[in-house]
C-alpha atoms as a PDB file:
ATOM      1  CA  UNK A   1      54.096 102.976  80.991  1.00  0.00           C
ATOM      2  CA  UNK A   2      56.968 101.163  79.665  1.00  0.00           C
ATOM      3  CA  UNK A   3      60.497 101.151  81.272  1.00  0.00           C
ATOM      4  CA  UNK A   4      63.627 101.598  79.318  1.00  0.00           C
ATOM      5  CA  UNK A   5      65.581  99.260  81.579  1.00  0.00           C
ATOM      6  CA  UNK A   6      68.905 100.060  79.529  1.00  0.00           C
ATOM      7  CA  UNK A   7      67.975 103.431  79.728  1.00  0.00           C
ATOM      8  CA  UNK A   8      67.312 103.618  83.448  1.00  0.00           C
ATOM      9  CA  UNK A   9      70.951 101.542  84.279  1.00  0.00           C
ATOM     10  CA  UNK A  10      72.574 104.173  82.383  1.00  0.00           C
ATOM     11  CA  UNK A  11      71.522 106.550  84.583  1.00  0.00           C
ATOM     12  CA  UNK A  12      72.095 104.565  87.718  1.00  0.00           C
ATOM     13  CA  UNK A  13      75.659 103.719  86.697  1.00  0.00           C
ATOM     14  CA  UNK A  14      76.155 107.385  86.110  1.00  0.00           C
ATOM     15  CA  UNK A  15      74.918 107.769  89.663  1.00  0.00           C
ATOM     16  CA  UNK A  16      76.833 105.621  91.058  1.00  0.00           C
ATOM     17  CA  UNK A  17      79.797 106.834  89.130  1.00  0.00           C
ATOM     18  CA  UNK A  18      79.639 110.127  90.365  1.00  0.00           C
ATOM     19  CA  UNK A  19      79.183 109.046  93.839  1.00  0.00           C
ATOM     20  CA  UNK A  20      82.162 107.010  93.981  1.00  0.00           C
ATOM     21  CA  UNK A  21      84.955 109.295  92.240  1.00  0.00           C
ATOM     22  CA  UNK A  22      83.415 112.263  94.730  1.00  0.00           C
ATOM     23  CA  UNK A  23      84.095 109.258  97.830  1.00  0.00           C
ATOM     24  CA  UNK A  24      87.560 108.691  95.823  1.00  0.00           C
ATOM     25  CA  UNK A  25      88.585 112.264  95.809  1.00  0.00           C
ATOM     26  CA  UNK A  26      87.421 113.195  99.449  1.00  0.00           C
ATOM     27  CA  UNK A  27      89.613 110.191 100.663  1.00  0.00           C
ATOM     28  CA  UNK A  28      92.660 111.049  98.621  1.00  0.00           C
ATOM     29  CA  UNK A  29      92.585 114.609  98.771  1.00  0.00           C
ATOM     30  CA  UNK A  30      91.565 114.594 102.687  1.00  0.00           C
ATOM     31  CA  UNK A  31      94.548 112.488 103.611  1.00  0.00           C
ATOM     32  CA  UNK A  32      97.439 113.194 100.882  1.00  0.00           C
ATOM     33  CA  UNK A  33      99.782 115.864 102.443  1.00  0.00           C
ATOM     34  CA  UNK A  34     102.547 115.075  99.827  1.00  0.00           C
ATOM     35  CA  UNK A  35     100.668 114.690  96.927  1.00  0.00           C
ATOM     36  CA  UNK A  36     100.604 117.820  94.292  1.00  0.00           C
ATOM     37  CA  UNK A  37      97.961 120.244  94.656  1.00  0.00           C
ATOM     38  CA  UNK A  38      94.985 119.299  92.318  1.00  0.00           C
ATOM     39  CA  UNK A  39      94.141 121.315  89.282  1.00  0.00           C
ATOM     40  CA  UNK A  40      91.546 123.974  89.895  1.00  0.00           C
ATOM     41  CA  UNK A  41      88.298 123.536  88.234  1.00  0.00           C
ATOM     42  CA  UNK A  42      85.548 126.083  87.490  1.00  0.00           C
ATOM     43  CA  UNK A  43      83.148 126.085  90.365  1.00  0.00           C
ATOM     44  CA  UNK A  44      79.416 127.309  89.479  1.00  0.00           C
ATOM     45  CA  UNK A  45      79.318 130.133  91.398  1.00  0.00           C
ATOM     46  CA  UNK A  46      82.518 132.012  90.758  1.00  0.00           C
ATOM     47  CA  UNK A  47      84.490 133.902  93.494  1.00  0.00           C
ATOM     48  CA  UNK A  48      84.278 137.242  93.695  1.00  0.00           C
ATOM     49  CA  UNK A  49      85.371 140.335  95.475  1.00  0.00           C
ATOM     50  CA  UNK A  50      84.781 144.292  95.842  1.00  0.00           C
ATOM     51  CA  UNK A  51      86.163 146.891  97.696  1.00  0.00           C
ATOM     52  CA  UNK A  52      85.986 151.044  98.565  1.00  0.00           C
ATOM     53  CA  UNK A  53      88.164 153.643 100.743  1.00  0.00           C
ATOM     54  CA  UNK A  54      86.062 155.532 103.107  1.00  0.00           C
ATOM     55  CA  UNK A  55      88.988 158.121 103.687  1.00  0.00           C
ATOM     56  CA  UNK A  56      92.004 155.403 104.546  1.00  0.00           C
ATOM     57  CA  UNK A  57      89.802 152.919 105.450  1.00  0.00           C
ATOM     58  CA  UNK A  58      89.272 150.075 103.334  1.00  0.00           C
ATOM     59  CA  UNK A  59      86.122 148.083 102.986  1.00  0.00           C
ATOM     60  CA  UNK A  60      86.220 144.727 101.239  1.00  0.00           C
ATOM     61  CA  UNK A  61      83.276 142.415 100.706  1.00  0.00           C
ATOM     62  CA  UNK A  62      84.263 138.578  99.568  1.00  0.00           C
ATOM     63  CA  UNK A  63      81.830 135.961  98.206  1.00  0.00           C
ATOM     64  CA  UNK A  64      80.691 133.754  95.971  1.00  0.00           C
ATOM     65  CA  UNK A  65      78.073 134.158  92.940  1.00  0.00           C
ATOM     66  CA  UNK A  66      75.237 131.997  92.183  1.00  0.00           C
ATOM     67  CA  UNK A  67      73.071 132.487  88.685  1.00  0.00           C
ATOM     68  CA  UNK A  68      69.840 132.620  89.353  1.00  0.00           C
ATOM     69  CA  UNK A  69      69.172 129.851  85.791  1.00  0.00           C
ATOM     70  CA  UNK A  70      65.774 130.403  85.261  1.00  0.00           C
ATOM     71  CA  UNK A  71      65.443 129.078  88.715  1.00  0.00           C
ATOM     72  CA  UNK A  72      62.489 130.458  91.882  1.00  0.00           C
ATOM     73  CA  UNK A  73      65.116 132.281  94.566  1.00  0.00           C
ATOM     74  CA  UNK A  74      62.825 133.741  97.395  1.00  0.00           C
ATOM     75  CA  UNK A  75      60.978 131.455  99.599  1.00  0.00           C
ATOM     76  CA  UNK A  76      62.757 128.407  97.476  1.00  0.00           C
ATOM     77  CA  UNK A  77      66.067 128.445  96.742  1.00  0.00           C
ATOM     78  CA  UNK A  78      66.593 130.614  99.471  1.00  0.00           C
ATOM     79  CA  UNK A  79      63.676 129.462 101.768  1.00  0.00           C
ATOM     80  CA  UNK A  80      62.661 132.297 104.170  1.00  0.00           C
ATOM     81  CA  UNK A  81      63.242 132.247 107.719  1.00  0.00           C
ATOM     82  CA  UNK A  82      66.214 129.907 107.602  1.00  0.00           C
ATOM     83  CA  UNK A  83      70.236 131.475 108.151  1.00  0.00           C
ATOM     84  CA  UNK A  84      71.906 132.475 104.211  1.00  0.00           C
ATOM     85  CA  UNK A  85      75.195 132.823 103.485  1.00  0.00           C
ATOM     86  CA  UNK A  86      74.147 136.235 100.694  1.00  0.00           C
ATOM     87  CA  UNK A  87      76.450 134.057  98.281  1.00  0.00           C
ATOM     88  CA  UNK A  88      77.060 130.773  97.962  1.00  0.00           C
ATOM     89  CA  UNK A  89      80.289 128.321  98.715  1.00  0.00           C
ATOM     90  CA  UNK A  90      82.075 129.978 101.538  1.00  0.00           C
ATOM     91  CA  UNK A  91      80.328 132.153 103.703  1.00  0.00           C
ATOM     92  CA  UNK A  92      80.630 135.785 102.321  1.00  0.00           C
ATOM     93  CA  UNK A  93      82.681 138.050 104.570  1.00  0.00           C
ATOM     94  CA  UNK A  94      82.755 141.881 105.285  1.00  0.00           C
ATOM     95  CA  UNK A  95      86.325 142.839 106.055  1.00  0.00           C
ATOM     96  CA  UNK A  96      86.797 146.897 107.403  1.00  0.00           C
ATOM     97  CA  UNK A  97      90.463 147.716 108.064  1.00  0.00           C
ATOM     98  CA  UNK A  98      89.385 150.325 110.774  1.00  0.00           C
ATOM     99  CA  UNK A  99      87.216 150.468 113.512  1.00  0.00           C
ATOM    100  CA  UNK A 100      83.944 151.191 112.100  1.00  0.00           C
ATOM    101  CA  UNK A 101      79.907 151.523 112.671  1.00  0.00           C
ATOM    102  CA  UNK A 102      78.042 149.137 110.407  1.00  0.00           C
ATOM    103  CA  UNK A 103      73.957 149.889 110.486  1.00  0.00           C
ATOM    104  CA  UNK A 104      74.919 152.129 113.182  1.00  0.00           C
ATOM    105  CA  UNK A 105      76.521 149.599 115.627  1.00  0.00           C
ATOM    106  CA  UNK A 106      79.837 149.344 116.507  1.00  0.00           C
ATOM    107  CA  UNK A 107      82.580 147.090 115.007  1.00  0.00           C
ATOM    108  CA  UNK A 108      86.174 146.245 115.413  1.00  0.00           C
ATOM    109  CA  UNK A 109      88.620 146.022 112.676  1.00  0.00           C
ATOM    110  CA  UNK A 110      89.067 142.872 111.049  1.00  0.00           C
ATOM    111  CA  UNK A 111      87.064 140.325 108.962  1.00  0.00           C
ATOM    112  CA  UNK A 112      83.319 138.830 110.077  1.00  0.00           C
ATOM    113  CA  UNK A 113      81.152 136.805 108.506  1.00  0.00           C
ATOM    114  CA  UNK A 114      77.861 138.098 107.102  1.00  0.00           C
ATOM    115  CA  UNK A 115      74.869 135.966 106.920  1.00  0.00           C
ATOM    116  CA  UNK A 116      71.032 136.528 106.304  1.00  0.00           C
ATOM    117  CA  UNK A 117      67.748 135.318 107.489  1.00  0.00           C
ATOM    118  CA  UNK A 118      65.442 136.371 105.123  1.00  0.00           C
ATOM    119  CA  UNK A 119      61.442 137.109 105.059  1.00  0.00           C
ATOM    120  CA  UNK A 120      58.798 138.545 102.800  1.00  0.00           C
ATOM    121  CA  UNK A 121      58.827 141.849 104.630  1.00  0.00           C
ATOM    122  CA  UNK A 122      62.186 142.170 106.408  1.00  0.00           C
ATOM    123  CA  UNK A 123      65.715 140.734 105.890  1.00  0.00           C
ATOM    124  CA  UNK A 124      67.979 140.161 109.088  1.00  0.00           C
ATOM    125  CA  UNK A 125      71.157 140.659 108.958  1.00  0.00           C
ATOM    126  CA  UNK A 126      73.844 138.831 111.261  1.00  0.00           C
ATOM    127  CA  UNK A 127      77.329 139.595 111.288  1.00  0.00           C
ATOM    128  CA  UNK A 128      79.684 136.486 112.981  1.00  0.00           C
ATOM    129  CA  UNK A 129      82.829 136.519 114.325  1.00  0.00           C
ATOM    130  CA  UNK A 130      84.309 133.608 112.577  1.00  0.00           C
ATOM    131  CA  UNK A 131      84.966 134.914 108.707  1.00  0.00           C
ATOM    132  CA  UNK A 132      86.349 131.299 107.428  1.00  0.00           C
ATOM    133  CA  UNK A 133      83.830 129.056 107.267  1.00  0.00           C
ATOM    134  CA  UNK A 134      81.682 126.698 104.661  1.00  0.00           C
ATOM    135  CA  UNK A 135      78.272 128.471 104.090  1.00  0.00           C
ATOM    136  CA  UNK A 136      76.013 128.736 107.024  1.00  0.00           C
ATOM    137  CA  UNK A 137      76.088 124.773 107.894  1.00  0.00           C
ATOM    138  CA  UNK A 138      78.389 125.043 111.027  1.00  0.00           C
ATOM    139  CA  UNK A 139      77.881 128.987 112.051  1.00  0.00           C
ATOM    140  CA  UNK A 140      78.192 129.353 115.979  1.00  0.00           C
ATOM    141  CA  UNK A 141      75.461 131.331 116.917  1.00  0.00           C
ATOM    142  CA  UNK A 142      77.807 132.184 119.959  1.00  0.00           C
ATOM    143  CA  UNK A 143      80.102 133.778 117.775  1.00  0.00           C
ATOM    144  CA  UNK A 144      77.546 136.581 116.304  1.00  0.00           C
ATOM    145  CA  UNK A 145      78.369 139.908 117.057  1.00  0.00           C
ATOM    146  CA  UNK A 146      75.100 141.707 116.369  1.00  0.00           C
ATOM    147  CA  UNK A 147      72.570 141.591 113.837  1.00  0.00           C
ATOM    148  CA  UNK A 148      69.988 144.464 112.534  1.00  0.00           C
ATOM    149  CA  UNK A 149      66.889 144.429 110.493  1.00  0.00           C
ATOM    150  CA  UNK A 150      66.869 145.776 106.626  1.00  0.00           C
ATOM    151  CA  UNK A 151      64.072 146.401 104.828  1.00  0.00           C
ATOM    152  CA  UNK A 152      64.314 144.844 101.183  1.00  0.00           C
ATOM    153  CA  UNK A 153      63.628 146.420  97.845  1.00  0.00           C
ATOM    154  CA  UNK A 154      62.874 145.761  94.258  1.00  0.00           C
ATOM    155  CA  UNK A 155      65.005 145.887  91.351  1.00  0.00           C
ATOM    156  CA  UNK A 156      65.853 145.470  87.959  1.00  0.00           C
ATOM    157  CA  UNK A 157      67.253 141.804  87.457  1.00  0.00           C
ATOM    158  CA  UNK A 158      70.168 140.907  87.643  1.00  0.00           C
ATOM    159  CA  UNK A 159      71.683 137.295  87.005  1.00  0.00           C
ATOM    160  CA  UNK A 160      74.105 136.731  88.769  1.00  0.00           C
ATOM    161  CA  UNK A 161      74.789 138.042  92.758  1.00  0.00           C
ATOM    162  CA  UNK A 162      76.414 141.172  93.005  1.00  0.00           C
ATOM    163  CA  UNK A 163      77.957 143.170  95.761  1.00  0.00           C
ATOM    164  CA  UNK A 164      78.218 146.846  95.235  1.00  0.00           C
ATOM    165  CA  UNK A 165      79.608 149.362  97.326  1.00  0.00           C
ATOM    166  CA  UNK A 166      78.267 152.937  97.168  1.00  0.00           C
ATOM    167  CA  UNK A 167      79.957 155.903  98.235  1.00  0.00           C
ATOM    168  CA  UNK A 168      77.263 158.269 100.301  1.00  0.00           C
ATOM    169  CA  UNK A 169      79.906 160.715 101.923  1.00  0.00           C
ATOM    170  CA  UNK A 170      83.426 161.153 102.751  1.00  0.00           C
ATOM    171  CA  UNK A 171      82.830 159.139 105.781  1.00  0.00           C
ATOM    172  CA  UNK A 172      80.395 156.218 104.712  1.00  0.00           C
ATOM    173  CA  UNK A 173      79.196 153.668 102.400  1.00  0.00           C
ATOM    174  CA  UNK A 174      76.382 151.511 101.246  1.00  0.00           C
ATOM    175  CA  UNK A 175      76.736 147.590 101.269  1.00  0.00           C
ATOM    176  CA  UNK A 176      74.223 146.513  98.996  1.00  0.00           C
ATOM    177  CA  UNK A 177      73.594 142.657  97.603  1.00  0.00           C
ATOM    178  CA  UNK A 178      71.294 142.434  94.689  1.00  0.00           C
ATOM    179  CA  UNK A 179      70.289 139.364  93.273  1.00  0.00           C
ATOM    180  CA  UNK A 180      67.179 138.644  90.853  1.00  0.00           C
ATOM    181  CA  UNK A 181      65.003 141.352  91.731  1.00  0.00           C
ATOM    182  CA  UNK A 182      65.785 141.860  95.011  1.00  0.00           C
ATOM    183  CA  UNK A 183      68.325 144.219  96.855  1.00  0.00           C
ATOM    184  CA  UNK A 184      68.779 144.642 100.103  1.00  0.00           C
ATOM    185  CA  UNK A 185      71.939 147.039 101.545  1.00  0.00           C
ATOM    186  CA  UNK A 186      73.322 148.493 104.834  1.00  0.00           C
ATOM    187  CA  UNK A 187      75.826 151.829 105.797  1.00  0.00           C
ATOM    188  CA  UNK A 188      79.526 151.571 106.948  1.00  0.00           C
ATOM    189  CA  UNK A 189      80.088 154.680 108.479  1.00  0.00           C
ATOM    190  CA  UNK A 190      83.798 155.478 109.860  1.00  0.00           C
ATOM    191  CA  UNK A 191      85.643 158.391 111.533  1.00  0.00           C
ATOM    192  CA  UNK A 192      87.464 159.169 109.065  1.00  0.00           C
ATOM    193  CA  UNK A 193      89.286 162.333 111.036  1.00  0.00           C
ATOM    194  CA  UNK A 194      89.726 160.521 113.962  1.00  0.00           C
ATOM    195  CA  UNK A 195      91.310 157.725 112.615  1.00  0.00           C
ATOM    196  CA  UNK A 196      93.924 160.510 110.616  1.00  0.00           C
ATOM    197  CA  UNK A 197      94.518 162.238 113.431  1.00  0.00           C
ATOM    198  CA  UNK A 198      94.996 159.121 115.879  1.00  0.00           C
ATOM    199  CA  UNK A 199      97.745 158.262 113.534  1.00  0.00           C
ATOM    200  CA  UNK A 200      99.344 161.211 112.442  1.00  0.00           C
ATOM    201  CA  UNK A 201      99.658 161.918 116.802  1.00  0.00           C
ATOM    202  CA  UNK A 202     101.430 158.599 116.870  1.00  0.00           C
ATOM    203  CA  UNK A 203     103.941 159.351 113.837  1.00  0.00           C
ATOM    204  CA  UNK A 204     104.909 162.949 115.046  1.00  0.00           C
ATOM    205  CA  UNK A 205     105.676 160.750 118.513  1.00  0.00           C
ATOM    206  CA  UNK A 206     107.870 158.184 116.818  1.00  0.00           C
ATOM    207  CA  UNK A 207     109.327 160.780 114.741  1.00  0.00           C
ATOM    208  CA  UNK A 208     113.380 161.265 114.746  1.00  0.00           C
ATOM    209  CA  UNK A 209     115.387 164.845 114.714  1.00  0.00           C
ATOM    210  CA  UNK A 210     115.338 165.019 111.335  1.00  0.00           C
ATOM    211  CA  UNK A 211     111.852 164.052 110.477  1.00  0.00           C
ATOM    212  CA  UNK A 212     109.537 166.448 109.875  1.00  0.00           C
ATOM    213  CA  UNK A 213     107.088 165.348 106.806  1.00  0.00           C
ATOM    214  CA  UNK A 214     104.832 164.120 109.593  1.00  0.00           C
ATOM    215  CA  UNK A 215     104.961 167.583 111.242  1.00  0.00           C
ATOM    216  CA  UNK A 216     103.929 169.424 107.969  1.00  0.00           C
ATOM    217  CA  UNK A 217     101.585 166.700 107.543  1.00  0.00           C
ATOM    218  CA  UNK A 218      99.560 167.636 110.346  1.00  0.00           C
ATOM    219  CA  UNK A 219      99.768 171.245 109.632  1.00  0.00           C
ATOM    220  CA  UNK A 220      97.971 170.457 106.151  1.00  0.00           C
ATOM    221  CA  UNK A 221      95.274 168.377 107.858  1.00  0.00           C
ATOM    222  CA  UNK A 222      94.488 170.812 110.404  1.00  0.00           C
ATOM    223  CA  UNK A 223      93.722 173.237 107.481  1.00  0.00           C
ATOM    224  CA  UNK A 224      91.777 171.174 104.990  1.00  0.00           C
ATOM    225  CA  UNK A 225      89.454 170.020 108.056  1.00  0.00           C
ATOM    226  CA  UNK A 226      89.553 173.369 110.155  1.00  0.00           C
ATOM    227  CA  UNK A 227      90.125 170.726 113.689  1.00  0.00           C
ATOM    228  CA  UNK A 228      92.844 171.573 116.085  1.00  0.00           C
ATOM    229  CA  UNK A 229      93.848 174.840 113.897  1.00  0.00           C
ATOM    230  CA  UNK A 230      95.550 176.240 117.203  1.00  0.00           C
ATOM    231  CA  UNK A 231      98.033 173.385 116.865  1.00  0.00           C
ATOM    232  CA  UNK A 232      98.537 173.863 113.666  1.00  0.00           C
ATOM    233  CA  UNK A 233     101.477 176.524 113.260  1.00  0.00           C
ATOM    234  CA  UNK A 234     103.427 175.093 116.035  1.00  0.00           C
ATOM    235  CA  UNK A 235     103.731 172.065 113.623  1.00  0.00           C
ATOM    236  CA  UNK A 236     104.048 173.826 110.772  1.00  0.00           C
ATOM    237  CA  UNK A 237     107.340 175.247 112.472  1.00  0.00           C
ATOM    238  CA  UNK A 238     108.805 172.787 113.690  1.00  0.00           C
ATOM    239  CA  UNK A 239     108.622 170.768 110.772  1.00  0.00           C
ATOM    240  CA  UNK A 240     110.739 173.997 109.379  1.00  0.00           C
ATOM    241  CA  UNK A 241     113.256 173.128 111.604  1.00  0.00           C
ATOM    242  CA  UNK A 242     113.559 170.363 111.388  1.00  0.00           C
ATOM    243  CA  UNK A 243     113.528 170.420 107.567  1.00  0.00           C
ATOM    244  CA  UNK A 244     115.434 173.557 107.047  1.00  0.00           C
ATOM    245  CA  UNK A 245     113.264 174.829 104.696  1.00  0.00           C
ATOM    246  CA  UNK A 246     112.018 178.303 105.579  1.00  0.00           C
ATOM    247  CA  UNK A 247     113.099 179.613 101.704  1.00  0.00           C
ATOM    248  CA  UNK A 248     111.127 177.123 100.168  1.00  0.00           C
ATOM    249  CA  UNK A 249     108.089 177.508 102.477  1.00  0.00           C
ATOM    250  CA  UNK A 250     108.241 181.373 102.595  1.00  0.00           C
ATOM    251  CA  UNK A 251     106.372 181.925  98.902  1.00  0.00           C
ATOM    252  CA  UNK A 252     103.676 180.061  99.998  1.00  0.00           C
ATOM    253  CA  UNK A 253     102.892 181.425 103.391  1.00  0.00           C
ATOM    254  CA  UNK A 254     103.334 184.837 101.731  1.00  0.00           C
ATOM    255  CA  UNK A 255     100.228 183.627  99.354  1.00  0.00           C
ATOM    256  CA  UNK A 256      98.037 182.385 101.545  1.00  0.00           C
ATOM    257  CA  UNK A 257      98.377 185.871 103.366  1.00  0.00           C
ATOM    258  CA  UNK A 258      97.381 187.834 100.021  1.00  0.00           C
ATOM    259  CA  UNK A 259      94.858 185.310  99.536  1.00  0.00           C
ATOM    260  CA  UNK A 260      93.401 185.881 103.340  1.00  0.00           C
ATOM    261  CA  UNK A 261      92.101 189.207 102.077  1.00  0.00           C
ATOM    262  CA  UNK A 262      89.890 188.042  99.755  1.00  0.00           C
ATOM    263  CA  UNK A 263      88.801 185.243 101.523  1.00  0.00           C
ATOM    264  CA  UNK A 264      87.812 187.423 104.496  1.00  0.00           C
ATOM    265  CA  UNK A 265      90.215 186.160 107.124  1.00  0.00           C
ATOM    266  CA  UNK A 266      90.672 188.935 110.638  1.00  0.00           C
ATOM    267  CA  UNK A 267      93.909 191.173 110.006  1.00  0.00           C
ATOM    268  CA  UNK A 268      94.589 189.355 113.580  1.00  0.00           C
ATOM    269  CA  UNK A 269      95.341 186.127 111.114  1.00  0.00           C
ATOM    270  CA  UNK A 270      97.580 188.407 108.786  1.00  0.00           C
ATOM    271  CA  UNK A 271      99.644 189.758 111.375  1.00  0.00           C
ATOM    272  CA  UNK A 272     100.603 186.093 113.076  1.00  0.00           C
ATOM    273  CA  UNK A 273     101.335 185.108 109.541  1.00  0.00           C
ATOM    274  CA  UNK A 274     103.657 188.209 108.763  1.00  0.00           C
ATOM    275  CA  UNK A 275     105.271 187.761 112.626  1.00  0.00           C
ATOM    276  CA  UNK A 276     106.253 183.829 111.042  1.00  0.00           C
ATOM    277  CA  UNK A 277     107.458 185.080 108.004  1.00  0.00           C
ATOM    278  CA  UNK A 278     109.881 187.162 109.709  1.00  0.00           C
ATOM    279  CA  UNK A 279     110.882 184.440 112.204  1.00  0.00           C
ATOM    280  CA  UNK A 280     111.415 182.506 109.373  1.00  0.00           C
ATOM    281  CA  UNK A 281     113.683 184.982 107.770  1.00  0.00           C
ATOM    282  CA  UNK A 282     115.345 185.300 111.015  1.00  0.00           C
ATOM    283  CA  UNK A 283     116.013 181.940 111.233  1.00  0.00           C
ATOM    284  CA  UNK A 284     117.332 181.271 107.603  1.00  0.00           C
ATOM    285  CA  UNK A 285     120.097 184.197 108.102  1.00  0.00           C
ATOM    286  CA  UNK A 286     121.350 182.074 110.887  1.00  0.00           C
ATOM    287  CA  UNK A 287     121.226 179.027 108.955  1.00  0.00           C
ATOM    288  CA  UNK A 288     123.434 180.962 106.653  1.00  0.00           C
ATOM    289  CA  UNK A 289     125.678 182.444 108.627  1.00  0.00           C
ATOM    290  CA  UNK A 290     126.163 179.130 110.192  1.00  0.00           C
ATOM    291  CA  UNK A 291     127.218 177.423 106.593  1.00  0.00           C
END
């Protein structure tokens, strides 16, 4: 076979070319603090992020996405066995605002890293507590918080890595990565009430004389959930008092008492709800007697 000698030093100076402006760059770049920032250019697997409320909780997952070019993924690209960072460039990272259960275990608010081990039959799936890091090249085993088995599936193809977030209840998600004709996904589940009332107990705590939105507040929650209903009136009133506004709330107490009939409610209900309405009135002569 002949050898294109030209040929072949074009190549290596291009090699070599490449080599030394990446050694220039790394040198400048690494120890320039003064110099300007330098211009962004496109990276191969563009950044990405997605995110869902499970009831005021916000789930956000970060990464990067490769193409899959025609290119063998499972057991090559992504050799089984061996630690993935489900993206590519930085290590992709699961960030929960609220304390949550991920695959059923438990896991504090903030940001983690989530990395894979793959195999034919089973994925594993490690979440570490060090979000900011370059792929899985330097991960601190250490640092892991937990991991869990997933079972993957098949497919339709799809080019480029995707995270998707699925909404399964008001109180939980699905994680799911799918990439060539694979998926593979996890639940976030969160407690969605406690959470509310945890912070709606703090506000009405904090709360001055005048302020009384977080009182009605509480009122509304107890009724759209049906939890601590016996609580419920006493805030209810004295978010009236504090708001002076028995006129305006009257109406709709008088309502939900001709609505209580059809909906079945005890006459025990009725007469509490008539007793308020007069305390109310009572309390709104005063007010204007007072001004």
């Amino acid at each position: 076979m002949k050898v294109d000698r030209a040929g072949r030093t074009a190549v290596a100076s291009s090699g070599l070319l490449a080599a030394c402006v990446g050694v220039v760059l790394f040198a400048f770049i690494g120890s320039s603090s003064s110099a300007a920032a330098p211009v962004e250019l496109p990276r191969p697997s563009p950044a990405a992020s997605v995110f869902e409320k499970i009831g005021t909780a916000k789930v956000t997952v970060t990464y990067s996405r490769p193409a899959v070019k025609g290119r063998e993924i499972w057991g090559a690209l992504v050799p089984w066995g061996q630690v993935w960072r489900l993206g590519a460039n930085d290590a992709t990272t699961l960030e929960i605002s609220e304390d949550a259960k991920v695959a059923g275990r438990d896991l504090k608010a903030g940001a983690d890293a989530l990395f894979a081990i793959p195999a034919k039959g089973k994925w594993t799936i490690v979440v570490n507590a060090q979000a900011k890091q370059w792929g899985a090249y330097f991960r601190d085993a250490k640092k892991d918080v937990f991991s869990f088995d997933m079972t993957p599936t098949a497919g339709p193809h799809t080019e480029w890595l995707e995270f998707r977030l699925h909404p399964e209840s008001a109180k939980s998600l699905r994680v799911e990565m799918a990439w060539e004709k694979l998926r593979v996904s996890f639940p976030v589940e969160v407690d969605v009430n406690g959470i509310v009332w945890k912070n709606l107990d703090a506000a009405r705590a904090a709360a001055g004389p005048k302020d009384y939105v977080d009182f009605y507040q509480s009122a509304r929650f107890a009724r759209e959930t049906g939890e601590r209903k016996t609580e419920a009136m006493g805030w209810l009133d004295e978010g009236m008092k504090r708001g002076e506004m028995y006129a305006e709330a009257a109406p709709y107490l008088e309502k939900a008492v001709e609505a209580s009939k059809k909906a079945g409610a005890p006459e025990e209900w009725r007469d509490g709800a008539r007793k308020k309405l007069a305390e109310w009135a009572a309390q709104q002569n005063t007010k204007a007697r007072k001004g």
